[in-house]
PDB file of N, CA and C in Angstrom:
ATOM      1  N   UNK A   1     107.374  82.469 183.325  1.00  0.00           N
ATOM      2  CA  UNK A   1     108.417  81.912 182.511  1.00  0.00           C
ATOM      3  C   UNK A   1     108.858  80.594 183.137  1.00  0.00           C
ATOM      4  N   UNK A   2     108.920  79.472 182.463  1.00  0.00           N
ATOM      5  CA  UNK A   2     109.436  78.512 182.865  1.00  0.00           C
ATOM      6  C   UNK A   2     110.956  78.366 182.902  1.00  0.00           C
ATOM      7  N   UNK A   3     111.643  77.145 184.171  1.00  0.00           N
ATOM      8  CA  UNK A   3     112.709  77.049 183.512  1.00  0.00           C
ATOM      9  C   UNK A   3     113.408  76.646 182.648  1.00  0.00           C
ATOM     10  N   UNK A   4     112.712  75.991 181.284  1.00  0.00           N
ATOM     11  CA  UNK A   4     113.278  75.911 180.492  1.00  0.00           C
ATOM     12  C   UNK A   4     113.314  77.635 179.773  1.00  0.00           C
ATOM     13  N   UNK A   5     112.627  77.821 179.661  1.00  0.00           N
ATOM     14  CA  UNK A   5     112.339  79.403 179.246  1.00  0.00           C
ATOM     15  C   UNK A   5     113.423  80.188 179.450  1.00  0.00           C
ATOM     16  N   UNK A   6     114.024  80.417 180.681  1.00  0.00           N
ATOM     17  CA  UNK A   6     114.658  81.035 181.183  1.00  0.00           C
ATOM     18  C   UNK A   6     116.494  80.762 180.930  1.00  0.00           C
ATOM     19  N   UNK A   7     116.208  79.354 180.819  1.00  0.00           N
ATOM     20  CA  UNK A   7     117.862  78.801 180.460  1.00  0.00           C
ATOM     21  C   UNK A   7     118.269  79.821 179.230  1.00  0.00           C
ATOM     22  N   UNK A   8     117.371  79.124 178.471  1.00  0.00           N
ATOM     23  CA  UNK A   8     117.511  80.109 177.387  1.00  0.00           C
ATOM     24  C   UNK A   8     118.308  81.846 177.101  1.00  0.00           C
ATOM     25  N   UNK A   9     117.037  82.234 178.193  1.00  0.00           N
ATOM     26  CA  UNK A   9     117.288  83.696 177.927  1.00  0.00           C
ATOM     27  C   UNK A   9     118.530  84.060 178.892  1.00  0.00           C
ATOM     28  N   UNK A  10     118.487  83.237 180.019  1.00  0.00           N
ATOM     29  CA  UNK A  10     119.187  83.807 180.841  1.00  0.00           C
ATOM     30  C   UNK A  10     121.209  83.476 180.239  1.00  0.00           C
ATOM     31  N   UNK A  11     121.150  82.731 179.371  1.00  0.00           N
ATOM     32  CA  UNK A  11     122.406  82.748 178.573  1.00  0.00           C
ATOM     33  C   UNK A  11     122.900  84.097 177.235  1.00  0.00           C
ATOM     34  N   UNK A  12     121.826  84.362 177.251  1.00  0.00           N
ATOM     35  CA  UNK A  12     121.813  85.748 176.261  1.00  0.00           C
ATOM     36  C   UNK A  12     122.085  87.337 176.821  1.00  0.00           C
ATOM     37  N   UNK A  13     121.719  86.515 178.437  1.00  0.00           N
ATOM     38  CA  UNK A  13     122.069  87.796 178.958  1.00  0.00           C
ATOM     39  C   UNK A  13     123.715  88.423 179.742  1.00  0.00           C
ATOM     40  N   UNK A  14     124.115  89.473 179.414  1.00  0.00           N
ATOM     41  CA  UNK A  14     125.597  89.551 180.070  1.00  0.00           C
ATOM     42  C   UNK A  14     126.059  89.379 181.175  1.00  0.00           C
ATOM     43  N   UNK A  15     126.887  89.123 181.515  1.00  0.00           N
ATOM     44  CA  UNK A  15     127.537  88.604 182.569  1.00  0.00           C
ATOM     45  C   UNK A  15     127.631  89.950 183.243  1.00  0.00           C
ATOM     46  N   UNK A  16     127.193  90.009 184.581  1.00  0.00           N
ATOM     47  CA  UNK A  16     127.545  91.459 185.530  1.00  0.00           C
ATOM     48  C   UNK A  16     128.909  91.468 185.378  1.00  0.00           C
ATOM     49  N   UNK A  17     129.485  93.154 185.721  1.00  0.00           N
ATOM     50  CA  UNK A  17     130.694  93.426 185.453  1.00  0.00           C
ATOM     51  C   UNK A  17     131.326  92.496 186.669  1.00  0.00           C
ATOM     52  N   UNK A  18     130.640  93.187 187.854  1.00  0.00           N
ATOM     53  CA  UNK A  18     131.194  92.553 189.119  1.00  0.00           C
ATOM     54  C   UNK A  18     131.884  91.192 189.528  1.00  0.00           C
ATOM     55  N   UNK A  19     130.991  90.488 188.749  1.00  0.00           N
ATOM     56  CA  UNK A  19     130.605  88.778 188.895  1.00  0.00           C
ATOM     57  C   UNK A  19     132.352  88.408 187.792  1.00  0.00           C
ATOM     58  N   UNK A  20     132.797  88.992 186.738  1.00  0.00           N
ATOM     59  CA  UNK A  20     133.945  88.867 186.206  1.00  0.00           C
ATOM     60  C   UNK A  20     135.090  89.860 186.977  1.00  0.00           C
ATOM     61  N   UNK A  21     135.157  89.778 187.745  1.00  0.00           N
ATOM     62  CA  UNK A  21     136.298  91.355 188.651  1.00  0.00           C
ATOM     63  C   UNK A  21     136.316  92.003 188.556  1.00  0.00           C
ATOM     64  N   UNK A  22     135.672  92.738 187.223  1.00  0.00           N
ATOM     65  CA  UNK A  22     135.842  94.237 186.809  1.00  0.00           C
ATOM     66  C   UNK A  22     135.220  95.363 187.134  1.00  0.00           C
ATOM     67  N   UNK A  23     134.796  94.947 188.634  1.00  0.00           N
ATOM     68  CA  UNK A  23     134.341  96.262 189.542  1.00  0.00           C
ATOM     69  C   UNK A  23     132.976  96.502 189.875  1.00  0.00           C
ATOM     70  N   UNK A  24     132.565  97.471 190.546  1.00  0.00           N
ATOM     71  CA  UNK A  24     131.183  97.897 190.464  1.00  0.00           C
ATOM     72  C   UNK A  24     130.502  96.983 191.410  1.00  0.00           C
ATOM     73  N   UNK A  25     129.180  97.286 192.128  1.00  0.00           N
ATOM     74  CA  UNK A  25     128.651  96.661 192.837  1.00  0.00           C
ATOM     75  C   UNK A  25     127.349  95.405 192.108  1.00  0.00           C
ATOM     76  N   UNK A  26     127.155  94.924 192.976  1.00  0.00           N
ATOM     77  CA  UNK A  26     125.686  93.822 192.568  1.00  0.00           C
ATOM     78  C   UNK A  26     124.139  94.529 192.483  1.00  0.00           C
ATOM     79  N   UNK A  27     124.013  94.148 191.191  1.00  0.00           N
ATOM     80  CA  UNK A  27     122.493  94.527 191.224  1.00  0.00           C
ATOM     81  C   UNK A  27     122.105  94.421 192.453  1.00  0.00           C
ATOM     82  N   UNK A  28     120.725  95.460 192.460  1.00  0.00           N
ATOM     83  CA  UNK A  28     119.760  95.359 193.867  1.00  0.00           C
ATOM     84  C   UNK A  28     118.023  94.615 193.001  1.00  0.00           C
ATOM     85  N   UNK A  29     118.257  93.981 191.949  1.00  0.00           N
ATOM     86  CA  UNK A  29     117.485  93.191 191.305  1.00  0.00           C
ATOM     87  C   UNK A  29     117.597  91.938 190.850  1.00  0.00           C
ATOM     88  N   UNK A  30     116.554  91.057 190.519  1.00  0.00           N
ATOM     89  CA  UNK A  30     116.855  89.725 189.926  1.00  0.00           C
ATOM     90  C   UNK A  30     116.429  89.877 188.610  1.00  0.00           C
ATOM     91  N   UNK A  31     117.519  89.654 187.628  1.00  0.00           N
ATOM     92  CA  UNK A  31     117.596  89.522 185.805  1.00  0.00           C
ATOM     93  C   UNK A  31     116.289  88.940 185.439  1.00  0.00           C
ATOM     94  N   UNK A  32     115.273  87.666 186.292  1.00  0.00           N
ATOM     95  CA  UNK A  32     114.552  86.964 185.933  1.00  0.00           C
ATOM     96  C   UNK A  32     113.011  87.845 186.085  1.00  0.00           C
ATOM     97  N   UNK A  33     113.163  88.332 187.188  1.00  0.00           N
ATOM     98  CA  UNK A  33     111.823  88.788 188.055  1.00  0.00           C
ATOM     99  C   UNK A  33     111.552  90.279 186.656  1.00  0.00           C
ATOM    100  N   UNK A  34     113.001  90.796 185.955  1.00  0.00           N
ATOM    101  CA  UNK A  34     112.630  91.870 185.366  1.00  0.00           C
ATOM    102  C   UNK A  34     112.342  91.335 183.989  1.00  0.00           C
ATOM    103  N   UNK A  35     112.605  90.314 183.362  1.00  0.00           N
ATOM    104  CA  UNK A  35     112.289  89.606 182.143  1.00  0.00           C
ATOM    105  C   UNK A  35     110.807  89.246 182.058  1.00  0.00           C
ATOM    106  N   UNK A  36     110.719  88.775 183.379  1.00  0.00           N
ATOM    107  CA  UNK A  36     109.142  87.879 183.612  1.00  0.00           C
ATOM    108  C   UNK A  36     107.806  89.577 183.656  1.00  0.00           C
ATOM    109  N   UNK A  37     108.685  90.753 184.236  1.00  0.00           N
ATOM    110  CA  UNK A  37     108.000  91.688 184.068  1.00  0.00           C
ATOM    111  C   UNK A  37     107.523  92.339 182.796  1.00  0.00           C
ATOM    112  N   UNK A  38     108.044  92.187 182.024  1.00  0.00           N
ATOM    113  CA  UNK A  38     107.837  92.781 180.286  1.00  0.00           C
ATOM    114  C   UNK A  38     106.503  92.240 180.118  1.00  0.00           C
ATOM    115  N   UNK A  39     105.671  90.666 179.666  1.00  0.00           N
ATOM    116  CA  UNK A  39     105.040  90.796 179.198  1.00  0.00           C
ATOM    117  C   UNK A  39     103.792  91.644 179.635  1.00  0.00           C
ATOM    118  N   UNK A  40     103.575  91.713 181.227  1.00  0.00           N
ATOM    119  CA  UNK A  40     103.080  92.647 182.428  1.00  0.00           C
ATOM    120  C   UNK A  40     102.862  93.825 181.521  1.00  0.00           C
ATOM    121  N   UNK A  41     103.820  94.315 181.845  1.00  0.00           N
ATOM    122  CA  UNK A  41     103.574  95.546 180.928  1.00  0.00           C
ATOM    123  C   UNK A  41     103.420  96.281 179.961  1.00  0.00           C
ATOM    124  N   UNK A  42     103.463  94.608 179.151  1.00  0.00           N
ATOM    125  CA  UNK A  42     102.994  95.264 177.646  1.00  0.00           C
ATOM    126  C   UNK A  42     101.713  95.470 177.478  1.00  0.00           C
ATOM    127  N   UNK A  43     101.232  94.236 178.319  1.00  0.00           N
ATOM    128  CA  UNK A  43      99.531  94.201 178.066  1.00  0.00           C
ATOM    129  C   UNK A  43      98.714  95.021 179.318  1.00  0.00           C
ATOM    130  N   UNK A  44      99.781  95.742 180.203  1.00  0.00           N
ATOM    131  CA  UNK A  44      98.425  96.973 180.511  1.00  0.00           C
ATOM    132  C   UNK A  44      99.103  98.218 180.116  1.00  0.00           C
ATOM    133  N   UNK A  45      99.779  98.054 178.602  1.00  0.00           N
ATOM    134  CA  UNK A  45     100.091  99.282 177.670  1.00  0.00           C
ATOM    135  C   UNK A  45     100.673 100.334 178.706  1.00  0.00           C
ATOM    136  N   UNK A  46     101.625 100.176 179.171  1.00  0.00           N
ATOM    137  CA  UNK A  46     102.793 100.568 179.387  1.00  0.00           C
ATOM    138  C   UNK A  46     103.816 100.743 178.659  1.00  0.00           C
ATOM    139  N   UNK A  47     104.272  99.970 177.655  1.00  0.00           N
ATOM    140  CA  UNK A  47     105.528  99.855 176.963  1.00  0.00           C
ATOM    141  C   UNK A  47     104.491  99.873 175.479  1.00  0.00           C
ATOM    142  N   UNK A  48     105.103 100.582 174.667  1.00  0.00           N
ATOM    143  CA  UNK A  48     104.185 100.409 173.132  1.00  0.00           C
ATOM    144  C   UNK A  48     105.136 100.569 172.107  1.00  0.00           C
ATOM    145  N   UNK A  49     104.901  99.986 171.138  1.00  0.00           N
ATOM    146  CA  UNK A  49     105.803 100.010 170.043  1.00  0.00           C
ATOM    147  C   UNK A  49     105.759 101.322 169.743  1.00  0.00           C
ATOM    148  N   UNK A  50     107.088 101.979 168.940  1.00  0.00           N
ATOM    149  CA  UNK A  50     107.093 103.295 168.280  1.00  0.00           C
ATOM    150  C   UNK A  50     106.978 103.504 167.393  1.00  0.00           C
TER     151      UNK A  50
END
């Protein structure tokens, strides 16, 4: 994914609770590394439409 790619998506995605005060700890992941993982796994049919 490029970063233009990512500007994109990464604005669509929610804001951690944490990151606004409202508690809870920090992911132990990066939002990007799991986005960039999808197409991965579509194409060694892992994930399949229903």
């Amino acid at each position: 994914m490029t970063d233009a790619e990512w500007a994109v998506v990464r604005d669509a995605m929610p804001v951690p609770g944490w990151l606004e005060g409202r508690g809870g700890r920090p992911e132990g992941y990066c939002h990007r590394q799991l986005v960039d993982a999808a197409p991965y796994l579509v194409a060694g049919g892992y994930l399949r439409a229903r």
